[in-house]
PDB file of N, CA and C in Angstrom:
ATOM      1  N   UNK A   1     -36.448 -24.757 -20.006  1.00  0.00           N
ATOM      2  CA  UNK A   1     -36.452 -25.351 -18.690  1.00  0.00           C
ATOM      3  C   UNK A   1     -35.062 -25.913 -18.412  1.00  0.00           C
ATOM      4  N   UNK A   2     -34.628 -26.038 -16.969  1.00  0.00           N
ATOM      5  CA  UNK A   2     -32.923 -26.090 -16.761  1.00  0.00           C
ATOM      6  C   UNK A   2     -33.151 -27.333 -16.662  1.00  0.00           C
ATOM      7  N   UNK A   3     -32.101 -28.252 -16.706  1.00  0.00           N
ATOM      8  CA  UNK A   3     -31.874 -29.374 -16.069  1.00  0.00           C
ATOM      9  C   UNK A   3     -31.651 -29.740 -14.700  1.00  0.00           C
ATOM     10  N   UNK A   4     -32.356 -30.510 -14.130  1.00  0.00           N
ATOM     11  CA  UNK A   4     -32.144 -30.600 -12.901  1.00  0.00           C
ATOM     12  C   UNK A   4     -31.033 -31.725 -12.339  1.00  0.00           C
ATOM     13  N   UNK A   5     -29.571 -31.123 -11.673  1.00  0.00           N
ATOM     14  CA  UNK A   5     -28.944 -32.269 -11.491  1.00  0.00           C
ATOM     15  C   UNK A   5     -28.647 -32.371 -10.210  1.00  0.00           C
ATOM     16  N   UNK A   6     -28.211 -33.680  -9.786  1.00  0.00           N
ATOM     17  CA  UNK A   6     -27.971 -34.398  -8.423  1.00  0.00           C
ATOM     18  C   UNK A   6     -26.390 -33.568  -8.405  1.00  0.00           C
ATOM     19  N   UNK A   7     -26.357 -33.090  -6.639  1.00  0.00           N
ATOM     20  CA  UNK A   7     -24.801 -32.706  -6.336  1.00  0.00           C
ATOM     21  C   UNK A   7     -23.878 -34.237  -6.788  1.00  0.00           C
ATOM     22  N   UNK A   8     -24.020 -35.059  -6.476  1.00  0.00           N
ATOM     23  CA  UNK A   8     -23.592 -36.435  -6.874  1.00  0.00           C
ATOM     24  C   UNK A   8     -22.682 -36.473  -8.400  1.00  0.00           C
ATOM     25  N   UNK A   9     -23.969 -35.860  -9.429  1.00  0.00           N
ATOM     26  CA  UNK A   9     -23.340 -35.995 -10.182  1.00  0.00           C
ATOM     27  C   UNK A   9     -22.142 -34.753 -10.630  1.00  0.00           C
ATOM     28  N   UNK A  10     -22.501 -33.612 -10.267  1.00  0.00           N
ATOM     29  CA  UNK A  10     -22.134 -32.665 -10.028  1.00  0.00           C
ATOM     30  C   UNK A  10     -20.160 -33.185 -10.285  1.00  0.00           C
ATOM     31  N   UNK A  11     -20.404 -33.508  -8.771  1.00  0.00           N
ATOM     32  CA  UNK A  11     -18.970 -34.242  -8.428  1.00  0.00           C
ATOM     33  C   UNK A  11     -18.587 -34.687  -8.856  1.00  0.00           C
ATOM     34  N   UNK A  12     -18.924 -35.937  -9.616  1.00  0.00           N
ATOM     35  CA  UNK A  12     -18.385 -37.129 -10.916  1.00  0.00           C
ATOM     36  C   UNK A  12     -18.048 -36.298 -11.941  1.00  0.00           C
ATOM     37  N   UNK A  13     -19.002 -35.292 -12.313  1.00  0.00           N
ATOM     38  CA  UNK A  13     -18.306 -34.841 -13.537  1.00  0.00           C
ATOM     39  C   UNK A  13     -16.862 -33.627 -13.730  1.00  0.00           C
ATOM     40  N   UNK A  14     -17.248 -33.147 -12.153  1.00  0.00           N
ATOM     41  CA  UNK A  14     -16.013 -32.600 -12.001  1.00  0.00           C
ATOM     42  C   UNK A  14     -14.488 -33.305 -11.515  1.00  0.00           C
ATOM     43  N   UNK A  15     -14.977 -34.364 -11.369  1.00  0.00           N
ATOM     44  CA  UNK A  15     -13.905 -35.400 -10.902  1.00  0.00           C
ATOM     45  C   UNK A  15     -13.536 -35.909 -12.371  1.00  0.00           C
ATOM     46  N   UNK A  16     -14.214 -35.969 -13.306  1.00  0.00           N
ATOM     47  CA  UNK A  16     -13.755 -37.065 -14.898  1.00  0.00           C
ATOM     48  C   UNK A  16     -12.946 -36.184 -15.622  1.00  0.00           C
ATOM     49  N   UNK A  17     -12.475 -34.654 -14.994  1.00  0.00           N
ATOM     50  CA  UNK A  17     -11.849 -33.643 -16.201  1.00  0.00           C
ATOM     51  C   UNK A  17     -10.439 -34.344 -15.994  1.00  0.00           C
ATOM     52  N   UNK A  18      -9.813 -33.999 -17.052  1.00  0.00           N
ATOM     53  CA  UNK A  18      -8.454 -34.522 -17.114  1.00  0.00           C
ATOM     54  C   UNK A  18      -7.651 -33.837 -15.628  1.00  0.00           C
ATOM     55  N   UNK A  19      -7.768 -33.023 -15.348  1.00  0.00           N
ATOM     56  CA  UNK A  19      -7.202 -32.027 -14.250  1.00  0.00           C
ATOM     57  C   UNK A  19      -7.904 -32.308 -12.959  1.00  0.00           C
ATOM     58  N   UNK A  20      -8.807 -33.567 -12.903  1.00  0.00           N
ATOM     59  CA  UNK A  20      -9.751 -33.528 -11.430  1.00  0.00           C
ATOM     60  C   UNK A  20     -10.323 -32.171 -10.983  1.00  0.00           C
ATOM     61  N   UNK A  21     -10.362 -32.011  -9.640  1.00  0.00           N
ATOM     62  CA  UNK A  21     -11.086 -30.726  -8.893  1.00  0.00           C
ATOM     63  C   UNK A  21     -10.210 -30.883  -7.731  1.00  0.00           C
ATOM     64  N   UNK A  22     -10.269 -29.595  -7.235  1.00  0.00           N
ATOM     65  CA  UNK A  22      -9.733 -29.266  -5.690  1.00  0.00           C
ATOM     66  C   UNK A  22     -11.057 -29.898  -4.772  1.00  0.00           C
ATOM     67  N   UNK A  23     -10.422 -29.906  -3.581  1.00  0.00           N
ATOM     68  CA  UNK A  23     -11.852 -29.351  -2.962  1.00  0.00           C
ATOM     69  C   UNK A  23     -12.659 -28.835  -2.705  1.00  0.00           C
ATOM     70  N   UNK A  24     -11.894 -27.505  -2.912  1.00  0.00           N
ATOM     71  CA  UNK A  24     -12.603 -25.487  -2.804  1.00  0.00           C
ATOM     72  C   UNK A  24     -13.316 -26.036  -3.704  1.00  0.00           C
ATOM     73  N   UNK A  25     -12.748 -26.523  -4.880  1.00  0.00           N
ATOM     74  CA  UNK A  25     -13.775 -26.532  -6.299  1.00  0.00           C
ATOM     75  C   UNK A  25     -15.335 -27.118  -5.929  1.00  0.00           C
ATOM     76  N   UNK A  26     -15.126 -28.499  -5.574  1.00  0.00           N
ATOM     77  CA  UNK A  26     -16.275 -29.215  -4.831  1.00  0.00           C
ATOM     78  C   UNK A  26     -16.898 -28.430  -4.365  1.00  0.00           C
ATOM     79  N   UNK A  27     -16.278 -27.832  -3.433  1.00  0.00           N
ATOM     80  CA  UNK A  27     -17.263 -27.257  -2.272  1.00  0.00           C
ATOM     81  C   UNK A  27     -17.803 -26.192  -3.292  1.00  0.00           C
ATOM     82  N   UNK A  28     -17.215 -24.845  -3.999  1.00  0.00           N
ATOM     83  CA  UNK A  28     -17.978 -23.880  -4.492  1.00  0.00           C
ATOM     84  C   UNK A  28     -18.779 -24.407  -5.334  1.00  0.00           C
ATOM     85  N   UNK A  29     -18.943 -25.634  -5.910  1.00  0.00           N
ATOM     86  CA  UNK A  29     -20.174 -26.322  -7.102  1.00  0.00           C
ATOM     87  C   UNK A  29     -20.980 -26.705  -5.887  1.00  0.00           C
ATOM     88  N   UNK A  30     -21.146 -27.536  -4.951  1.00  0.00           N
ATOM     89  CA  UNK A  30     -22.080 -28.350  -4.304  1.00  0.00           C
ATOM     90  C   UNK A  30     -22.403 -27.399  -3.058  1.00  0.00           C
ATOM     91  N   UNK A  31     -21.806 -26.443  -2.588  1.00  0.00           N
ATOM     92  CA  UNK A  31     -22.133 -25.563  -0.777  1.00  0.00           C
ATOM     93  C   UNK A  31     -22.040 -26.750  -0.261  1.00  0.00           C
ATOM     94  N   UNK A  32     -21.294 -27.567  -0.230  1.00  0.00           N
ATOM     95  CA  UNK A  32     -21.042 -28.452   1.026  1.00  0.00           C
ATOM     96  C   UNK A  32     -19.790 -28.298   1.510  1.00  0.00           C
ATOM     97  N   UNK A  33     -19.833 -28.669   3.127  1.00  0.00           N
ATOM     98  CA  UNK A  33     -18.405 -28.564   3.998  1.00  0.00           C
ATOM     99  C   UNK A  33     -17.637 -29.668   3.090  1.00  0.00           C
ATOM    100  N   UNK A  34     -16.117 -29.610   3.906  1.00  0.00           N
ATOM    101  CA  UNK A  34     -15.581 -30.322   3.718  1.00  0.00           C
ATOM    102  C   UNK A  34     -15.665 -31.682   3.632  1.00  0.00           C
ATOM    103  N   UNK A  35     -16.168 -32.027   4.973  1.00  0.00           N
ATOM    104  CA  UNK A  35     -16.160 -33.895   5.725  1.00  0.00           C
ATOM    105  C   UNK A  35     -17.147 -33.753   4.674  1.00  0.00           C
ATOM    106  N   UNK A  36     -18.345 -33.541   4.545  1.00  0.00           N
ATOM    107  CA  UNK A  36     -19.499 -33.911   3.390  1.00  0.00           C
ATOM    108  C   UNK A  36     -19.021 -34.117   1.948  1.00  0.00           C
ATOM    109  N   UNK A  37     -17.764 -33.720   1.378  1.00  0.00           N
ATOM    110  CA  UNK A  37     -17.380 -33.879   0.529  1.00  0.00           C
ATOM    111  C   UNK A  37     -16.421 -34.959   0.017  1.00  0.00           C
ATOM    112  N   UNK A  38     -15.948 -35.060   1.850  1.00  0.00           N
ATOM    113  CA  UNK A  38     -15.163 -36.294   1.644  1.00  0.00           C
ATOM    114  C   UNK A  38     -15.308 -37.522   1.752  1.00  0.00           C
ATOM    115  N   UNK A  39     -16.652 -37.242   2.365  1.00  0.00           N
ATOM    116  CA  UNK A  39     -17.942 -38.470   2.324  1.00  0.00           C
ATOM    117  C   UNK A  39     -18.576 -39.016   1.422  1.00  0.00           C
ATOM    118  N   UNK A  40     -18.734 -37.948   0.722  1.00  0.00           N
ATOM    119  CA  UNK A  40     -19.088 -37.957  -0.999  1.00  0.00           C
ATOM    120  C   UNK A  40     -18.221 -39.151  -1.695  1.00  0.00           C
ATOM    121  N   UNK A  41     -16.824 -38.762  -1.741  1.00  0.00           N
ATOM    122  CA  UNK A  41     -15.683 -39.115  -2.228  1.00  0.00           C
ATOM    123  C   UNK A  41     -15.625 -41.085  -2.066  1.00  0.00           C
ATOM    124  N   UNK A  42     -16.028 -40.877  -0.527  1.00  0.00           N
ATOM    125  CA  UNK A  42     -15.704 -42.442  -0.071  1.00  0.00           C
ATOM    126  C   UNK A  42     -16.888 -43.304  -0.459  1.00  0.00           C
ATOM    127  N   UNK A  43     -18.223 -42.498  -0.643  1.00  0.00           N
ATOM    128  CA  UNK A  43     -19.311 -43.338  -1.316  1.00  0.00           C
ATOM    129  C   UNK A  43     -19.392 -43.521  -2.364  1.00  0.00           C
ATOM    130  N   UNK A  44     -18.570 -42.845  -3.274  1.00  0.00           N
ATOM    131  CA  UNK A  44     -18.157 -43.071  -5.041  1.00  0.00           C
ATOM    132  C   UNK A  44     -16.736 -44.182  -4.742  1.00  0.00           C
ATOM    133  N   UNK A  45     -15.939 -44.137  -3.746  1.00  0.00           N
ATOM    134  CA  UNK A  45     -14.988 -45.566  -3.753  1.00  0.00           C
ATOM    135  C   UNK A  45     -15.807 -46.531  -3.477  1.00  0.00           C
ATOM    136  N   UNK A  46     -17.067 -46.378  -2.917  1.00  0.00           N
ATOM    137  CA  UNK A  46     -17.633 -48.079  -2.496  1.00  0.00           C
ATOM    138  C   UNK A  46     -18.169 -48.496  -3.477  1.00  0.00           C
ATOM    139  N   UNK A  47     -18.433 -47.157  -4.273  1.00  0.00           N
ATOM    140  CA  UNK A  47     -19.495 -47.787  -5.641  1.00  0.00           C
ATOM    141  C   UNK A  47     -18.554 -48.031  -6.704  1.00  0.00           C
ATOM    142  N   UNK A  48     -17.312 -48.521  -6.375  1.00  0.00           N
ATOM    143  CA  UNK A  48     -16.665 -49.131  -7.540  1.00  0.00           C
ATOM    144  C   UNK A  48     -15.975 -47.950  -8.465  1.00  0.00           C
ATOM    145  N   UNK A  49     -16.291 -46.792  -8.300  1.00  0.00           N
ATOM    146  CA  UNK A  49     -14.978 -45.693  -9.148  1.00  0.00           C
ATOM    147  C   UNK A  49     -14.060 -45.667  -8.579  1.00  0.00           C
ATOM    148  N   UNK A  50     -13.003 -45.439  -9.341  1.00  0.00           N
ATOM    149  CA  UNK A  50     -11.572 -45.213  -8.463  1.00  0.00           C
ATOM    150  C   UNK A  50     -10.976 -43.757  -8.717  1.00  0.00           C
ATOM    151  N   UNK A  51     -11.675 -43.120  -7.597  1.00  0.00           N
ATOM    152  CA  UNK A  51     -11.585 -42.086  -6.915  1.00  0.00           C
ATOM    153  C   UNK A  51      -9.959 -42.033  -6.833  1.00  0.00           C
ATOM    154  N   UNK A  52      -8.907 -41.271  -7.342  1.00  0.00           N
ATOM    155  CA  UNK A  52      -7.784 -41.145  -7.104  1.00  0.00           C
ATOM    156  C   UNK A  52      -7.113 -39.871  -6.559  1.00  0.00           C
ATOM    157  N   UNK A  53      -6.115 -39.664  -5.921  1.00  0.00           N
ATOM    158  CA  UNK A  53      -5.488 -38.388  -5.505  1.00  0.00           C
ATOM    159  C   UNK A  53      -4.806 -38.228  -6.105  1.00  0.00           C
ATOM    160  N   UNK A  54      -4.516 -37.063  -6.860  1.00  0.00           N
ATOM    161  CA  UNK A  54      -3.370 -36.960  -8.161  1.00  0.00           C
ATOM    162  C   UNK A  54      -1.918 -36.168  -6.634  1.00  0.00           C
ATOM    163  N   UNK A  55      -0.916 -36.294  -7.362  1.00  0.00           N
ATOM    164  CA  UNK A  55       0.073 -35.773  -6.565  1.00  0.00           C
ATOM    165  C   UNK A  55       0.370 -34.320  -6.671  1.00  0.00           C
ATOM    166  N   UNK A  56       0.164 -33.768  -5.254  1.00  0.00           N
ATOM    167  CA  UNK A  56       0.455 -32.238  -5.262  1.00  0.00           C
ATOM    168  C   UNK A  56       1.903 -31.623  -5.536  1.00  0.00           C
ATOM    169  N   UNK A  57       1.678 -30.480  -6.279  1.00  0.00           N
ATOM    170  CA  UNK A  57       3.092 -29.555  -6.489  1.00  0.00           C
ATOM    171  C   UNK A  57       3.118 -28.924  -5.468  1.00  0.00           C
ATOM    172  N   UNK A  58       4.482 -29.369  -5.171  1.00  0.00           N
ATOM    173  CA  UNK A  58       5.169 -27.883  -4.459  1.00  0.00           C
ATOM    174  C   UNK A  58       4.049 -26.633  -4.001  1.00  0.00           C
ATOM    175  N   UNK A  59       3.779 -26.717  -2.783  1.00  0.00           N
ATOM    176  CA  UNK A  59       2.827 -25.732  -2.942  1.00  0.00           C
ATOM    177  C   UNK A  59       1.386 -25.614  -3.589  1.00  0.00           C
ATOM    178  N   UNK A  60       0.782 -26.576  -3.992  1.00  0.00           N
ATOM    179  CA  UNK A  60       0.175 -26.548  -4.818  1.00  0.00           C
ATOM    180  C   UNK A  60      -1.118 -27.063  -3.555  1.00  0.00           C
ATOM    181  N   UNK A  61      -2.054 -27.560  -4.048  1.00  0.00           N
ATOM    182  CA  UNK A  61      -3.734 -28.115  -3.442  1.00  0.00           C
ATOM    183  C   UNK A  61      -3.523 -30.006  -3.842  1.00  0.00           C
ATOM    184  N   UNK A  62      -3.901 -30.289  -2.906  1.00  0.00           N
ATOM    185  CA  UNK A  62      -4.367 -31.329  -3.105  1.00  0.00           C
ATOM    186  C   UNK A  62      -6.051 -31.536  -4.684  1.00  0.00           C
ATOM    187  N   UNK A  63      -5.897 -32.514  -5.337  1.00  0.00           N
ATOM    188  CA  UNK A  63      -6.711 -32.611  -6.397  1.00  0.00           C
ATOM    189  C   UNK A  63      -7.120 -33.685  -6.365  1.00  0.00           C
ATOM    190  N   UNK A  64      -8.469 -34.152  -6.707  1.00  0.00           N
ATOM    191  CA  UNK A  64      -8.884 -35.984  -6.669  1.00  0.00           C
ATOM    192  C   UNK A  64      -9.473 -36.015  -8.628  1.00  0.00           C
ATOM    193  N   UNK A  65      -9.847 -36.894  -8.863  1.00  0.00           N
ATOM    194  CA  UNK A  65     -10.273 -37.359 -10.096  1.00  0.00           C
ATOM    195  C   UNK A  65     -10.808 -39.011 -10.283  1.00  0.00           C
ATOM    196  N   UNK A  66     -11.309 -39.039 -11.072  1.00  0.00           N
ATOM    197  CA  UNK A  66     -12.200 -40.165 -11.418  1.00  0.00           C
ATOM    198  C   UNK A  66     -11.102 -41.290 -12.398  1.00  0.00           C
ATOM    199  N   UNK A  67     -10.655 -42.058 -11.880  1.00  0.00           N
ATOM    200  CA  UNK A  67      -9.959 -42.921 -13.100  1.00  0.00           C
ATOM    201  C   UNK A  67     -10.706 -43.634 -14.061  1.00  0.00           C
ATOM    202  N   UNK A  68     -10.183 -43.673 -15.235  1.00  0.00           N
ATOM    203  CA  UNK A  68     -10.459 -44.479 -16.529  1.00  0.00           C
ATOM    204  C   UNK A  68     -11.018 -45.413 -16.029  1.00  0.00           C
ATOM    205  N   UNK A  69     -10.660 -46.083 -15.293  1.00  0.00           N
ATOM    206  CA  UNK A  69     -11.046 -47.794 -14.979  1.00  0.00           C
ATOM    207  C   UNK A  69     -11.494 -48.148 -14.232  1.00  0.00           C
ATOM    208  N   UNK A  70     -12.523 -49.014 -13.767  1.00  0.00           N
ATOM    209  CA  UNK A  70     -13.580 -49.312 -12.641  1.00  0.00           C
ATOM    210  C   UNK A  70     -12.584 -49.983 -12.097  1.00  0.00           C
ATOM    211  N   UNK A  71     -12.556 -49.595 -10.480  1.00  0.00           N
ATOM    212  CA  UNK A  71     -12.166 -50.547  -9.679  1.00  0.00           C
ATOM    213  C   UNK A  71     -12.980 -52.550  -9.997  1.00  0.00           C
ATOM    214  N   UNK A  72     -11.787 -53.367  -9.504  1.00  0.00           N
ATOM    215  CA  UNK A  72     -12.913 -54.821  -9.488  1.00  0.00           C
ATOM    216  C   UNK A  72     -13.119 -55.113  -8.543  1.00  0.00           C
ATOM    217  N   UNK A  73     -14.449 -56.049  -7.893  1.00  0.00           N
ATOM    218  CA  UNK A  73     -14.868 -55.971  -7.168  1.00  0.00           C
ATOM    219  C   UNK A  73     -14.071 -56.954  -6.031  1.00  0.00           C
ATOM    220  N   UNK A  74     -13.362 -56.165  -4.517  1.00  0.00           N
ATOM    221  CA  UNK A  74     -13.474 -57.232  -3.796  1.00  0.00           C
ATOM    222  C   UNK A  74     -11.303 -56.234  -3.970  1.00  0.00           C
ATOM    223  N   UNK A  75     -11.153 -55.522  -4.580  1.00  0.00           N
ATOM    224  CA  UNK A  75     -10.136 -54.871  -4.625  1.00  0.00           C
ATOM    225  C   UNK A  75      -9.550 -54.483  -3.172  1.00  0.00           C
TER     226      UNK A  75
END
């Protein structure tokens, strides 16, 4: 029997790799648009992860990721 998981977590765990995720990435794991993803994003900043934007190369995609460290509260 498979495991059944939340898109939610989906996201977190593709956000905790050392390399974060694109968005394409997001989107091809979860079939969600964009804004839904970036909605996603801002309801994991309220819940205290710190959701970060790593800096794009030259050409490269924008990437987000999960930092080591809980935001504190009131940040």
């Amino acid at each position: 029997m498979s495991k059944v998981t939340s898109k939610t977590a989906t996201i977190q765990k593709l956000l905790r790799r050392p390399k974060g995720a694109s968005l394409a990435q997001l989107q091809a794991a979860t079939q969600w648009q964009t804004h839904s993803l970036r909605a996603a994003l801002t309801r994991l900043r309220k819940a205290g992860l710190a959701v970060e934007r790593l800096p794009v190369a030259k050409g490269g995609t924008t990437r987000y990721r999960i930092a080591t460290e809980r935001l504190q509260a009131g940040s």
